[in-house]
PDB file of N, CA and C in Angstrom:
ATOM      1  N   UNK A   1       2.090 -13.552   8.164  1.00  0.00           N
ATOM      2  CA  UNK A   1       1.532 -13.821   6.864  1.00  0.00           C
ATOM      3  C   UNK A   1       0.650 -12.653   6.393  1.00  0.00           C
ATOM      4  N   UNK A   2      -0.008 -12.233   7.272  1.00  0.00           N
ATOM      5  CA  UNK A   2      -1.285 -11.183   7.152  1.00  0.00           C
ATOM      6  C   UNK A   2      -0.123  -9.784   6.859  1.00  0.00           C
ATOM      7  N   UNK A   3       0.214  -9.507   7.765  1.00  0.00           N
ATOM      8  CA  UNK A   3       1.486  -8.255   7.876  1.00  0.00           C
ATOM      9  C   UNK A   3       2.236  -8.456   6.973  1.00  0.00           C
ATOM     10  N   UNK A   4       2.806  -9.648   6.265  1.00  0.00           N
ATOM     11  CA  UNK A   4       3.746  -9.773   4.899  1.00  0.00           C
ATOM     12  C   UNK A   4       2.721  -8.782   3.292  1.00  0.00           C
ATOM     13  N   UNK A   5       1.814  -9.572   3.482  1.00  0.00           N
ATOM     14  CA  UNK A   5       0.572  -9.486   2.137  1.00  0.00           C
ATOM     15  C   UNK A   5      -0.014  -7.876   2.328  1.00  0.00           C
ATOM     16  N   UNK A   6       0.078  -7.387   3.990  1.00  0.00           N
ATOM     17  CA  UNK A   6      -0.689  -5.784   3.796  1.00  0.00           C
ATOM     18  C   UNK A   6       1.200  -4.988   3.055  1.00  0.00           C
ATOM     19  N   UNK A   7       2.135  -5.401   3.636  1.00  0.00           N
ATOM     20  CA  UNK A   7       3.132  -4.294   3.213  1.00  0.00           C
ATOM     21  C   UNK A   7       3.510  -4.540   1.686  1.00  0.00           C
ATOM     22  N   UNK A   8       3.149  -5.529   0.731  1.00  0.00           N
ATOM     23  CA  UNK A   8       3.649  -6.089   0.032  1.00  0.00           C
ATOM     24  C   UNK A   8       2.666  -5.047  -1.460  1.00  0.00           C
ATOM     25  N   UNK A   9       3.226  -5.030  -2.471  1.00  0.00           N
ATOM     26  CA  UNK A   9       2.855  -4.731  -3.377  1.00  0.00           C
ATOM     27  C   UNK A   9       1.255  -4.583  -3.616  1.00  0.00           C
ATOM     28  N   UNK A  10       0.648  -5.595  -3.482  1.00  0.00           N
ATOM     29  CA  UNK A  10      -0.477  -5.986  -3.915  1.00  0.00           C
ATOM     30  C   UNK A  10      -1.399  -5.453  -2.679  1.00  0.00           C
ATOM     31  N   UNK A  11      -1.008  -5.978  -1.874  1.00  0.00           N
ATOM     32  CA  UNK A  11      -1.923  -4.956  -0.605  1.00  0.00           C
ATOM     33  C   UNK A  11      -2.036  -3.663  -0.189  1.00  0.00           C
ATOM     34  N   UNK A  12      -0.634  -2.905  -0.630  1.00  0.00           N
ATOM     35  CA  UNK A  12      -0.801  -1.601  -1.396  1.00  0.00           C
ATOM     36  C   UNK A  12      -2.208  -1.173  -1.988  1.00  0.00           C
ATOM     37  N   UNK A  13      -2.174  -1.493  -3.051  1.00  0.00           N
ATOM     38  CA  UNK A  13      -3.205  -1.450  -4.013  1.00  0.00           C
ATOM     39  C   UNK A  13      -4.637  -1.806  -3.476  1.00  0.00           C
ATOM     40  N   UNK A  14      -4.534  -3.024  -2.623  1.00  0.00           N
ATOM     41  CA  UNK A  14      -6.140  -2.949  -2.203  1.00  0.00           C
ATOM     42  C   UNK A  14      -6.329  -2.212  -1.493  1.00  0.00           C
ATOM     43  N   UNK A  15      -5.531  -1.507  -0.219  1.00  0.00           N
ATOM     44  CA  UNK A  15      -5.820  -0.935   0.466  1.00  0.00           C
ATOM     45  C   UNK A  15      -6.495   0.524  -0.200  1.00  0.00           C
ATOM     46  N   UNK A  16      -5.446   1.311  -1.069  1.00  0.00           N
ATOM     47  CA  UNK A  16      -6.200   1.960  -2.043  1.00  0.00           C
ATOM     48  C   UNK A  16      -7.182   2.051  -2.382  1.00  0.00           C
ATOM     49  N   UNK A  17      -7.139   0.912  -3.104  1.00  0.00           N
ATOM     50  CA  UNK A  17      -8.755   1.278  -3.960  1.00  0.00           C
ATOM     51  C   UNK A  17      -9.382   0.770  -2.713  1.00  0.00           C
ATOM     52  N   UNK A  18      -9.676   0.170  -1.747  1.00  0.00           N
ATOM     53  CA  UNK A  18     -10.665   0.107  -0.766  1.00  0.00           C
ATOM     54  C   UNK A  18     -10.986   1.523  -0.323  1.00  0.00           C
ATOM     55  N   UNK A  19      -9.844   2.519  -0.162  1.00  0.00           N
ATOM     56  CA  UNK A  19     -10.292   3.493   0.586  1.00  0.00           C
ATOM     57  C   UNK A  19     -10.550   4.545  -0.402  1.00  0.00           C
ATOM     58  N   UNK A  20     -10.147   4.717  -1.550  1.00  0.00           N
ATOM     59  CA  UNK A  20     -10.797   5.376  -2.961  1.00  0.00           C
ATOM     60  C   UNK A  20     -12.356   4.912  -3.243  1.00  0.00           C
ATOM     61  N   UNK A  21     -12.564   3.902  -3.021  1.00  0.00           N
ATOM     62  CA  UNK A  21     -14.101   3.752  -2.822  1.00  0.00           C
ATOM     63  C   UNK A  21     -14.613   3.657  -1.999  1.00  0.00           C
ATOM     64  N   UNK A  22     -14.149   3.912  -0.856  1.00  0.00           N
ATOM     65  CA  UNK A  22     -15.130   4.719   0.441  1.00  0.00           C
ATOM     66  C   UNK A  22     -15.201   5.901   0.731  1.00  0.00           C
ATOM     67  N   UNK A  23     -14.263   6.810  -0.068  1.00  0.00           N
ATOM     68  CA  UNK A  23     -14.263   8.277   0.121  1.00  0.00           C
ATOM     69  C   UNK A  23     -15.222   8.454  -1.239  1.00  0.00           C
ATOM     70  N   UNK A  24     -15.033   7.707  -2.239  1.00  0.00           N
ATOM     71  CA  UNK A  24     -16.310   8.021  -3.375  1.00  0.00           C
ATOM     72  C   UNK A  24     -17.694   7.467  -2.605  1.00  0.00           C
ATOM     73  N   UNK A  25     -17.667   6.413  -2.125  1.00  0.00           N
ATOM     74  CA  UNK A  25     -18.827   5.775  -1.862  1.00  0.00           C
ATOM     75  C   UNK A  25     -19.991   6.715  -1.375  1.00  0.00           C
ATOM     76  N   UNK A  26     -18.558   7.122   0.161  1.00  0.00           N
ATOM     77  CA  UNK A  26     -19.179   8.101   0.978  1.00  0.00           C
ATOM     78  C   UNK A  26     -19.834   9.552   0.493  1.00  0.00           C
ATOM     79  N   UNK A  27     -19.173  10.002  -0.090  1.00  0.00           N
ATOM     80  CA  UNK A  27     -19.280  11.713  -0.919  1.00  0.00           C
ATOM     81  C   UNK A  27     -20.551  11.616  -1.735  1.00  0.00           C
ATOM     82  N   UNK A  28     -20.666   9.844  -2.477  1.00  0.00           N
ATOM     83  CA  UNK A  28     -21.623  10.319  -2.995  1.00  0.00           C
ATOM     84  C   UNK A  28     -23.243  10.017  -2.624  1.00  0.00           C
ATOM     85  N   UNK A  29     -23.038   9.279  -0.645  1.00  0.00           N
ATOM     86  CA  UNK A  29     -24.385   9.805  -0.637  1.00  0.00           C
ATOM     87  C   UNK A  29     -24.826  10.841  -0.013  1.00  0.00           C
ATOM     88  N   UNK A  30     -24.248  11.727   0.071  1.00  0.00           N
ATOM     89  CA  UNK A  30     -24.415  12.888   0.434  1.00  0.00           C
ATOM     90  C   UNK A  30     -25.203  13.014   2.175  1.00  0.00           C
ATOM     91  N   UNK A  31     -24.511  12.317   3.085  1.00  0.00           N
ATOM     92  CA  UNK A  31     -25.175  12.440   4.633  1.00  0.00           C
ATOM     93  C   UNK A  31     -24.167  12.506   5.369  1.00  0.00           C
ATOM     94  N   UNK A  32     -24.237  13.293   6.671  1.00  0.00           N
ATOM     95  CA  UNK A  32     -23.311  13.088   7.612  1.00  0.00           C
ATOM     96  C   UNK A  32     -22.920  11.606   7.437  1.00  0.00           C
ATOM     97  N   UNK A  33     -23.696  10.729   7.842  1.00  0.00           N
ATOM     98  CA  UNK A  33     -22.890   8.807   7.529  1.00  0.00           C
ATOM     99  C   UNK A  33     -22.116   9.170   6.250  1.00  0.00           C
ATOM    100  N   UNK A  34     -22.299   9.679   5.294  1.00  0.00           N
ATOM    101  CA  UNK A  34     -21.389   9.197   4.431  1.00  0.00           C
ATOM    102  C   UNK A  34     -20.291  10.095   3.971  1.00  0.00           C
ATOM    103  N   UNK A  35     -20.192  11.240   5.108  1.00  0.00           N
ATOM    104  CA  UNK A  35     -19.011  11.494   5.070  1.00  0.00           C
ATOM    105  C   UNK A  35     -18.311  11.504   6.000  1.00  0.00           C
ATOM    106  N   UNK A  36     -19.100  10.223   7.309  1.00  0.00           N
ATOM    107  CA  UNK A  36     -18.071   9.707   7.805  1.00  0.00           C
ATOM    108  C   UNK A  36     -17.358   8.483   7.509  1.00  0.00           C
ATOM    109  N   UNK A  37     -18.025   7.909   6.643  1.00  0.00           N
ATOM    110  CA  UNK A  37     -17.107   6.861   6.057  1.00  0.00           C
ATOM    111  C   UNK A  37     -16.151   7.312   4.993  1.00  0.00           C
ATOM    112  N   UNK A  38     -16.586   8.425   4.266  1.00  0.00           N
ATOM    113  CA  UNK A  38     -15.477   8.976   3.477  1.00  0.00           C
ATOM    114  C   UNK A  38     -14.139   9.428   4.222  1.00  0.00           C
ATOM    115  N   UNK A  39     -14.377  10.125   5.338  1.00  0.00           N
ATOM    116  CA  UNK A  39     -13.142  10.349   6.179  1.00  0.00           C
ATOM    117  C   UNK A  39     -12.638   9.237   6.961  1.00  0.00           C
ATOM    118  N   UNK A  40     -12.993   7.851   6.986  1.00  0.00           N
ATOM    119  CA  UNK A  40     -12.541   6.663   7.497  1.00  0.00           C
ATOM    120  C   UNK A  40     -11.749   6.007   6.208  1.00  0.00           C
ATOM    121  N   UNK A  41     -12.390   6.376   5.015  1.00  0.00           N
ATOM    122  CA  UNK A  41     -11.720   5.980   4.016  1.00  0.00           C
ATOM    123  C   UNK A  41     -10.187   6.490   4.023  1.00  0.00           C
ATOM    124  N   UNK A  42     -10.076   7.448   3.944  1.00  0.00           N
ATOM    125  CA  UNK A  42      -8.727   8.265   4.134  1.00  0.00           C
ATOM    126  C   UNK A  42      -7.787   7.457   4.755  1.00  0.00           C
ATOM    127  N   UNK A  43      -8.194   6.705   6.024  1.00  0.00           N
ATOM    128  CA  UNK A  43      -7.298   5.651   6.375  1.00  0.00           C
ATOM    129  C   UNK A  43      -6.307   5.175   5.625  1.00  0.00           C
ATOM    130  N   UNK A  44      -6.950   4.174   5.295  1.00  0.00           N
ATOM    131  CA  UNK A  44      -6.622   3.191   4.207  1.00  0.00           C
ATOM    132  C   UNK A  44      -5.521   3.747   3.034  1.00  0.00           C
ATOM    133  N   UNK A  45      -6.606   4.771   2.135  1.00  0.00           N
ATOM    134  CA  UNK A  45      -6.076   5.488   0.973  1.00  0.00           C
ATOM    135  C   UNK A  45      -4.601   5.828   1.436  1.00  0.00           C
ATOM    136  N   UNK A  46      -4.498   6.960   2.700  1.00  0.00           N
ATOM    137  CA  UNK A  46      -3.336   7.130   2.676  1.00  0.00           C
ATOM    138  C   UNK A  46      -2.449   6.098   2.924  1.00  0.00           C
ATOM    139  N   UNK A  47      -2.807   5.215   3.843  1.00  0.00           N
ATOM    140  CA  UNK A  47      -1.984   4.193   4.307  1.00  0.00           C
ATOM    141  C   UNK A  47      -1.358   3.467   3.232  1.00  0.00           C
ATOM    142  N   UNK A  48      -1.766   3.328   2.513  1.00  0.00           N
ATOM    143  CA  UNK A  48      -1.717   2.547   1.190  1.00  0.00           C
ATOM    144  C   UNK A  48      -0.261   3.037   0.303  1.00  0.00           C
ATOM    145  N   UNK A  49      -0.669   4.563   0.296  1.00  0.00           N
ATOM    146  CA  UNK A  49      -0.318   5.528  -0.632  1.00  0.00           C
ATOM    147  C   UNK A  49       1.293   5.909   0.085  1.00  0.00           C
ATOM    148  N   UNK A  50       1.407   6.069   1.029  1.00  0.00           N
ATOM    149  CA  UNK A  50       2.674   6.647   2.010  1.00  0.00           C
ATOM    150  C   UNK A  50       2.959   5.334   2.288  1.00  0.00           C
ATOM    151  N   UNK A  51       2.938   3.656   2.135  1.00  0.00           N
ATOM    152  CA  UNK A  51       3.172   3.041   2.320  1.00  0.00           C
ATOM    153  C   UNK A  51       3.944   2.502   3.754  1.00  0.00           C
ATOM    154  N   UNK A  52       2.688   2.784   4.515  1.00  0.00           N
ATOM    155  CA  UNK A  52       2.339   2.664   6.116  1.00  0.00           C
ATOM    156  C   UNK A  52       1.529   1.128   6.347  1.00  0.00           C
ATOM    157  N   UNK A  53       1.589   0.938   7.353  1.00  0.00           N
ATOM    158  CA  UNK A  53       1.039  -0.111   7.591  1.00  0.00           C
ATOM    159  C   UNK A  53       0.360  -0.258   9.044  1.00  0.00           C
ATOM    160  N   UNK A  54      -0.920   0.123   9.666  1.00  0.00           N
ATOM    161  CA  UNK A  54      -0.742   0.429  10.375  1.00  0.00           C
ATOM    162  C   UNK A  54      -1.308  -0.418  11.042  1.00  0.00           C
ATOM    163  N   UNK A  55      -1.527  -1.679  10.705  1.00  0.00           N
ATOM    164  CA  UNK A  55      -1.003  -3.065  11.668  1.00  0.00           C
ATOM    165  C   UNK A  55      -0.213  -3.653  12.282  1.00  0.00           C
ATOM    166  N   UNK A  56       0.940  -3.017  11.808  1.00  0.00           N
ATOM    167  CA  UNK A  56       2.591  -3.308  12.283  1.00  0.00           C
ATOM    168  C   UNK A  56       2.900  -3.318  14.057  1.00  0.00           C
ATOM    169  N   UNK A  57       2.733  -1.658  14.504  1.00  0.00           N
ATOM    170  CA  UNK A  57       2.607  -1.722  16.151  1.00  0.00           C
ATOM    171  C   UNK A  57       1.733  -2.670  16.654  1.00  0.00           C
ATOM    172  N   UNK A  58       0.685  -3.074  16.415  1.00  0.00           N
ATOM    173  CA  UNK A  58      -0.270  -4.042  16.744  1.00  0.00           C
ATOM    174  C   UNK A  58       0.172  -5.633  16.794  1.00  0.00           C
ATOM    175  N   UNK A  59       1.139  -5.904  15.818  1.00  0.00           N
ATOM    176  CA  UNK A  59       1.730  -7.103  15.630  1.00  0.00           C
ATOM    177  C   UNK A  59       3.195  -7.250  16.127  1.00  0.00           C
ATOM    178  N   UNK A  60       4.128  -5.789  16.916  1.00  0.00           N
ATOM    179  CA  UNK A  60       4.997  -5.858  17.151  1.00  0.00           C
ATOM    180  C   UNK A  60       6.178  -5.429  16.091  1.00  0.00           C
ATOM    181  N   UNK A  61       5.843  -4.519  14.929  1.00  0.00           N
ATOM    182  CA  UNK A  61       6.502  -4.241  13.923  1.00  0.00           C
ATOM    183  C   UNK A  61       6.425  -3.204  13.851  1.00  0.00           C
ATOM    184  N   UNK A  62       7.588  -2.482  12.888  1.00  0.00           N
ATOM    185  CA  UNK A  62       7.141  -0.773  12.932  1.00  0.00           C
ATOM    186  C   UNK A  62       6.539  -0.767  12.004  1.00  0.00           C
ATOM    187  N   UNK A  63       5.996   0.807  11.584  1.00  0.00           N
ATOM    188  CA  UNK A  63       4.733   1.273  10.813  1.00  0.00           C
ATOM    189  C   UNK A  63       4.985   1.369   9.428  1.00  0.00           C
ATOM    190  N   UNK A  64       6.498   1.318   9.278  1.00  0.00           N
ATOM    191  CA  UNK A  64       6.757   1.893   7.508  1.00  0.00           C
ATOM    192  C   UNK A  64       6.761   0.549   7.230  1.00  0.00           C
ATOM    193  N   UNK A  65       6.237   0.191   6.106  1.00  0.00           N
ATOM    194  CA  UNK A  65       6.451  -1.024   4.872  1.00  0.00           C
ATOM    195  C   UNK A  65       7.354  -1.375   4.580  1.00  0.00           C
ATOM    196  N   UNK A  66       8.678  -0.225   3.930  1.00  0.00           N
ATOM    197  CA  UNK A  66      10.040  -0.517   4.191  1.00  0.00           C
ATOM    198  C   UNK A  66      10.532  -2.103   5.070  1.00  0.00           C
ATOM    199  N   UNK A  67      10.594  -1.533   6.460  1.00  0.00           N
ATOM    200  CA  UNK A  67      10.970  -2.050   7.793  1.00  0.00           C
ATOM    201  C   UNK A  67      10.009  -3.634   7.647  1.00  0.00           C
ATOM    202  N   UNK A  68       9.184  -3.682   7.447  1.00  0.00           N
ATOM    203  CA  UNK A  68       8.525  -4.625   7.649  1.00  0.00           C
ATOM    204  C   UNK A  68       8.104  -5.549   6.742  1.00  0.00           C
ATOM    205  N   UNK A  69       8.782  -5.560   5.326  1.00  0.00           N
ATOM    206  CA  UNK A  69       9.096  -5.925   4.798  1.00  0.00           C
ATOM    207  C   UNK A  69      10.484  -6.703   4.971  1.00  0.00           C
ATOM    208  N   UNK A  70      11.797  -5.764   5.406  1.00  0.00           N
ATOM    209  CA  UNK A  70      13.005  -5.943   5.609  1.00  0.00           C
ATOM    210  C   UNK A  70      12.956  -7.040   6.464  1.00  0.00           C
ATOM    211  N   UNK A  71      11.961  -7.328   7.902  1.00  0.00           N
ATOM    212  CA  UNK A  71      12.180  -8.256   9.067  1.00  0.00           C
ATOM    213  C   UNK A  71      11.872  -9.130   8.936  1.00  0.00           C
ATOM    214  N   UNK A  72      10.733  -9.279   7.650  1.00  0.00           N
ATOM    215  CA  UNK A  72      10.150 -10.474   6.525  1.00  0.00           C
ATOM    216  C   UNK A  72      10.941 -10.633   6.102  1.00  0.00           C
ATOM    217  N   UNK A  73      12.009 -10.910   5.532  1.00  0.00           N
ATOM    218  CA  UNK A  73      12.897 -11.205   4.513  1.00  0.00           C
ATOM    219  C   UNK A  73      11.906 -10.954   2.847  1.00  0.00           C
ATOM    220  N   UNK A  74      11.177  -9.997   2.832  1.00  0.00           N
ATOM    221  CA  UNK A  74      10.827  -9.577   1.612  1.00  0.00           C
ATOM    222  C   UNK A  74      11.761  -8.746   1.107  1.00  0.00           C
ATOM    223  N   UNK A  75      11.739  -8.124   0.071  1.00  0.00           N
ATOM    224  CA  UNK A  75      12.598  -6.985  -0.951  1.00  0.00           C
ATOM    225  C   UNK A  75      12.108  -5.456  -0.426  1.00  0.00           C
ATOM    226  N   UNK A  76      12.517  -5.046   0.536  1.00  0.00           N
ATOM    227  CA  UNK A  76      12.380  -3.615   1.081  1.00  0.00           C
ATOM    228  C   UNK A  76      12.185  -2.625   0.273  1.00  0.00           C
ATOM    229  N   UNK A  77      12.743  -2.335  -0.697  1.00  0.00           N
ATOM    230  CA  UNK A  77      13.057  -1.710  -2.215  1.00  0.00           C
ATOM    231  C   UNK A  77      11.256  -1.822  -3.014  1.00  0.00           C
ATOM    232  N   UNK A  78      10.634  -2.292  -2.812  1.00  0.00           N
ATOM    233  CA  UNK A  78       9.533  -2.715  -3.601  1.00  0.00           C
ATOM    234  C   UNK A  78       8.520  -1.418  -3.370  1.00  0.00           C
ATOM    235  N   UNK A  79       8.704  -1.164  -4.664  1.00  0.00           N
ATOM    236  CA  UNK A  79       7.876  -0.115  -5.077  1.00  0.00           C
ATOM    237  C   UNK A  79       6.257  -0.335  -5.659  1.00  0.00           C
ATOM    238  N   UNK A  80       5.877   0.868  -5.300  1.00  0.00           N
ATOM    239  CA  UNK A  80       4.271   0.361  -5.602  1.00  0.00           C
ATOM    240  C   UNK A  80       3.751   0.265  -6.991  1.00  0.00           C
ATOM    241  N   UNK A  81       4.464   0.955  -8.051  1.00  0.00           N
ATOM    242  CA  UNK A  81       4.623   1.112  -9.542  1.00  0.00           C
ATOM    243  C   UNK A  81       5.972   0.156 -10.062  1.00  0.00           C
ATOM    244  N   UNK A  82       5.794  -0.569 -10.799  1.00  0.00           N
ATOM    245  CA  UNK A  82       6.558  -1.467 -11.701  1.00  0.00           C
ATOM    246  C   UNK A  82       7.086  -0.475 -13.101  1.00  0.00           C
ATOM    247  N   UNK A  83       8.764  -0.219 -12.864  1.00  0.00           N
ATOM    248  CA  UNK A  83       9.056   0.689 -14.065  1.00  0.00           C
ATOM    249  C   UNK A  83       9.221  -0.350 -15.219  1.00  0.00           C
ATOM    250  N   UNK A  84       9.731   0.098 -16.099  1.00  0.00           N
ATOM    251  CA  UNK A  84      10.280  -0.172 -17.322  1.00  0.00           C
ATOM    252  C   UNK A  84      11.061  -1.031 -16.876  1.00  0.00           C
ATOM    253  N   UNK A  85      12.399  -0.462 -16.609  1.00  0.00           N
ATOM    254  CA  UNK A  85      13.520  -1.174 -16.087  1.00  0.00           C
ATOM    255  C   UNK A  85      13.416  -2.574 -15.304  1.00  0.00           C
ATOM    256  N   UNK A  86      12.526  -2.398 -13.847  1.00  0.00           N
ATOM    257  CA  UNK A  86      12.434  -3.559 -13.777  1.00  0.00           C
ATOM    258  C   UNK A  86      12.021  -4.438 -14.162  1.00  0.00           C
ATOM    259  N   UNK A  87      11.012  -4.376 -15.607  1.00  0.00           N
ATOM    260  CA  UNK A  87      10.388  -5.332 -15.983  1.00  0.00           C
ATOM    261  C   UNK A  87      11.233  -5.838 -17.383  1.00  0.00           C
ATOM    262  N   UNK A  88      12.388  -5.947 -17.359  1.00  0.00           N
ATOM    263  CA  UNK A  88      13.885  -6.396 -18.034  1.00  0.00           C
ATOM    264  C   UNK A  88      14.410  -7.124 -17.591  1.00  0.00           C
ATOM    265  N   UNK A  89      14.764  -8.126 -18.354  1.00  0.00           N
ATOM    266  CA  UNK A  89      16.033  -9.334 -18.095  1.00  0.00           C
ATOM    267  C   UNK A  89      17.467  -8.877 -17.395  1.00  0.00           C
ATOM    268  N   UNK A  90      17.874  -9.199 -16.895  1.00  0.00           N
ATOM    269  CA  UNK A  90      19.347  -9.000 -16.338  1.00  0.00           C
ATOM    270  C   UNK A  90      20.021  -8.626 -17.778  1.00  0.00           C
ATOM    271  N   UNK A  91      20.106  -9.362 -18.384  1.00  0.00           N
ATOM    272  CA  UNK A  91      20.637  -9.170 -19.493  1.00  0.00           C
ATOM    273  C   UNK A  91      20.470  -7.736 -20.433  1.00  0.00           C
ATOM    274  N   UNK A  92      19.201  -7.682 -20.359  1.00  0.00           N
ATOM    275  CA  UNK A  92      18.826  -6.184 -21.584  1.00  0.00           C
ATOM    276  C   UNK A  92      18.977  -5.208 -20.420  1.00  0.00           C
ATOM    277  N   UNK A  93      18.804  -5.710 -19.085  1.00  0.00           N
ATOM    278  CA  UNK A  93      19.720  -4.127 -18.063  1.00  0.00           C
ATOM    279  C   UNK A  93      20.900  -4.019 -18.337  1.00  0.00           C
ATOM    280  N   UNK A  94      21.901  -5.124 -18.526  1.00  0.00           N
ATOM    281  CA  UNK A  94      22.635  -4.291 -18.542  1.00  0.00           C
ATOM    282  C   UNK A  94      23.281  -3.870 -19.872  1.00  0.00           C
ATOM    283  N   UNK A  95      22.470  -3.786 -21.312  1.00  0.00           N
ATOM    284  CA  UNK A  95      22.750  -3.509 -22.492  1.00  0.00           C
ATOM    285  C   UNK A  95      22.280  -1.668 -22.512  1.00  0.00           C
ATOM    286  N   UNK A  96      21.268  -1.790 -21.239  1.00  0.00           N
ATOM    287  CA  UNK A  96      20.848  -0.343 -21.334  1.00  0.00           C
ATOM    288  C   UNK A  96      21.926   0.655 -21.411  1.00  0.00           C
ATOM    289  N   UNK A  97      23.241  -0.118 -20.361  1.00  0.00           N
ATOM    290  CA  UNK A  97      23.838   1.065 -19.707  1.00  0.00           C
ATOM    291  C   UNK A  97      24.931   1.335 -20.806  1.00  0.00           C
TER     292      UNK A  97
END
């Protein structure tokens, strides 16, 4: 359940901004502490961003989102940005083409 919700769209995103505001948090108080939480931030941010998961080995899953999504029976394909396109009816897709 936990491992579905971190690879999934939306946990994307928190993971992000969690770690976008610990690398700001950190930077801006200007101390060794806070730029070690800025470089702990990085975690996250990237994890987020390269769409890693790096709870997966821990739970018995591999590390890409992809994969762990796929063993979920989630939509593997799920991108972290919502285009145009997908946000269309079956129908007006296929009037596009």
């Amino acid at each position: 359940m936990l491992l579905g919700f971190m690879a999934s769209r939306t946990g994307r995103w928190i993971r992000i901004l969690a770690g976008a505001g610990m690398v700001v948090g950190g930077f801006s108080l200007g101390s060794p502490r806070g730029a070690a939480v800025a470089l702990v931030g990085l975690g996250p941010l990237l994890a987020g961003a390269l769409d890693l998961c790096l709870l997966g080995p821990l739970l018995g899953h591999s590390i890409r989102g992809a994969d762990i999504r796929q063993s979920l029976g989630l939509n593997p394909e799920e991108r972290l940005f919502r285009t145009y396109y997908e946000r269309l009816s079956p129908r007006d897709r296929m009037l596009l083409h």
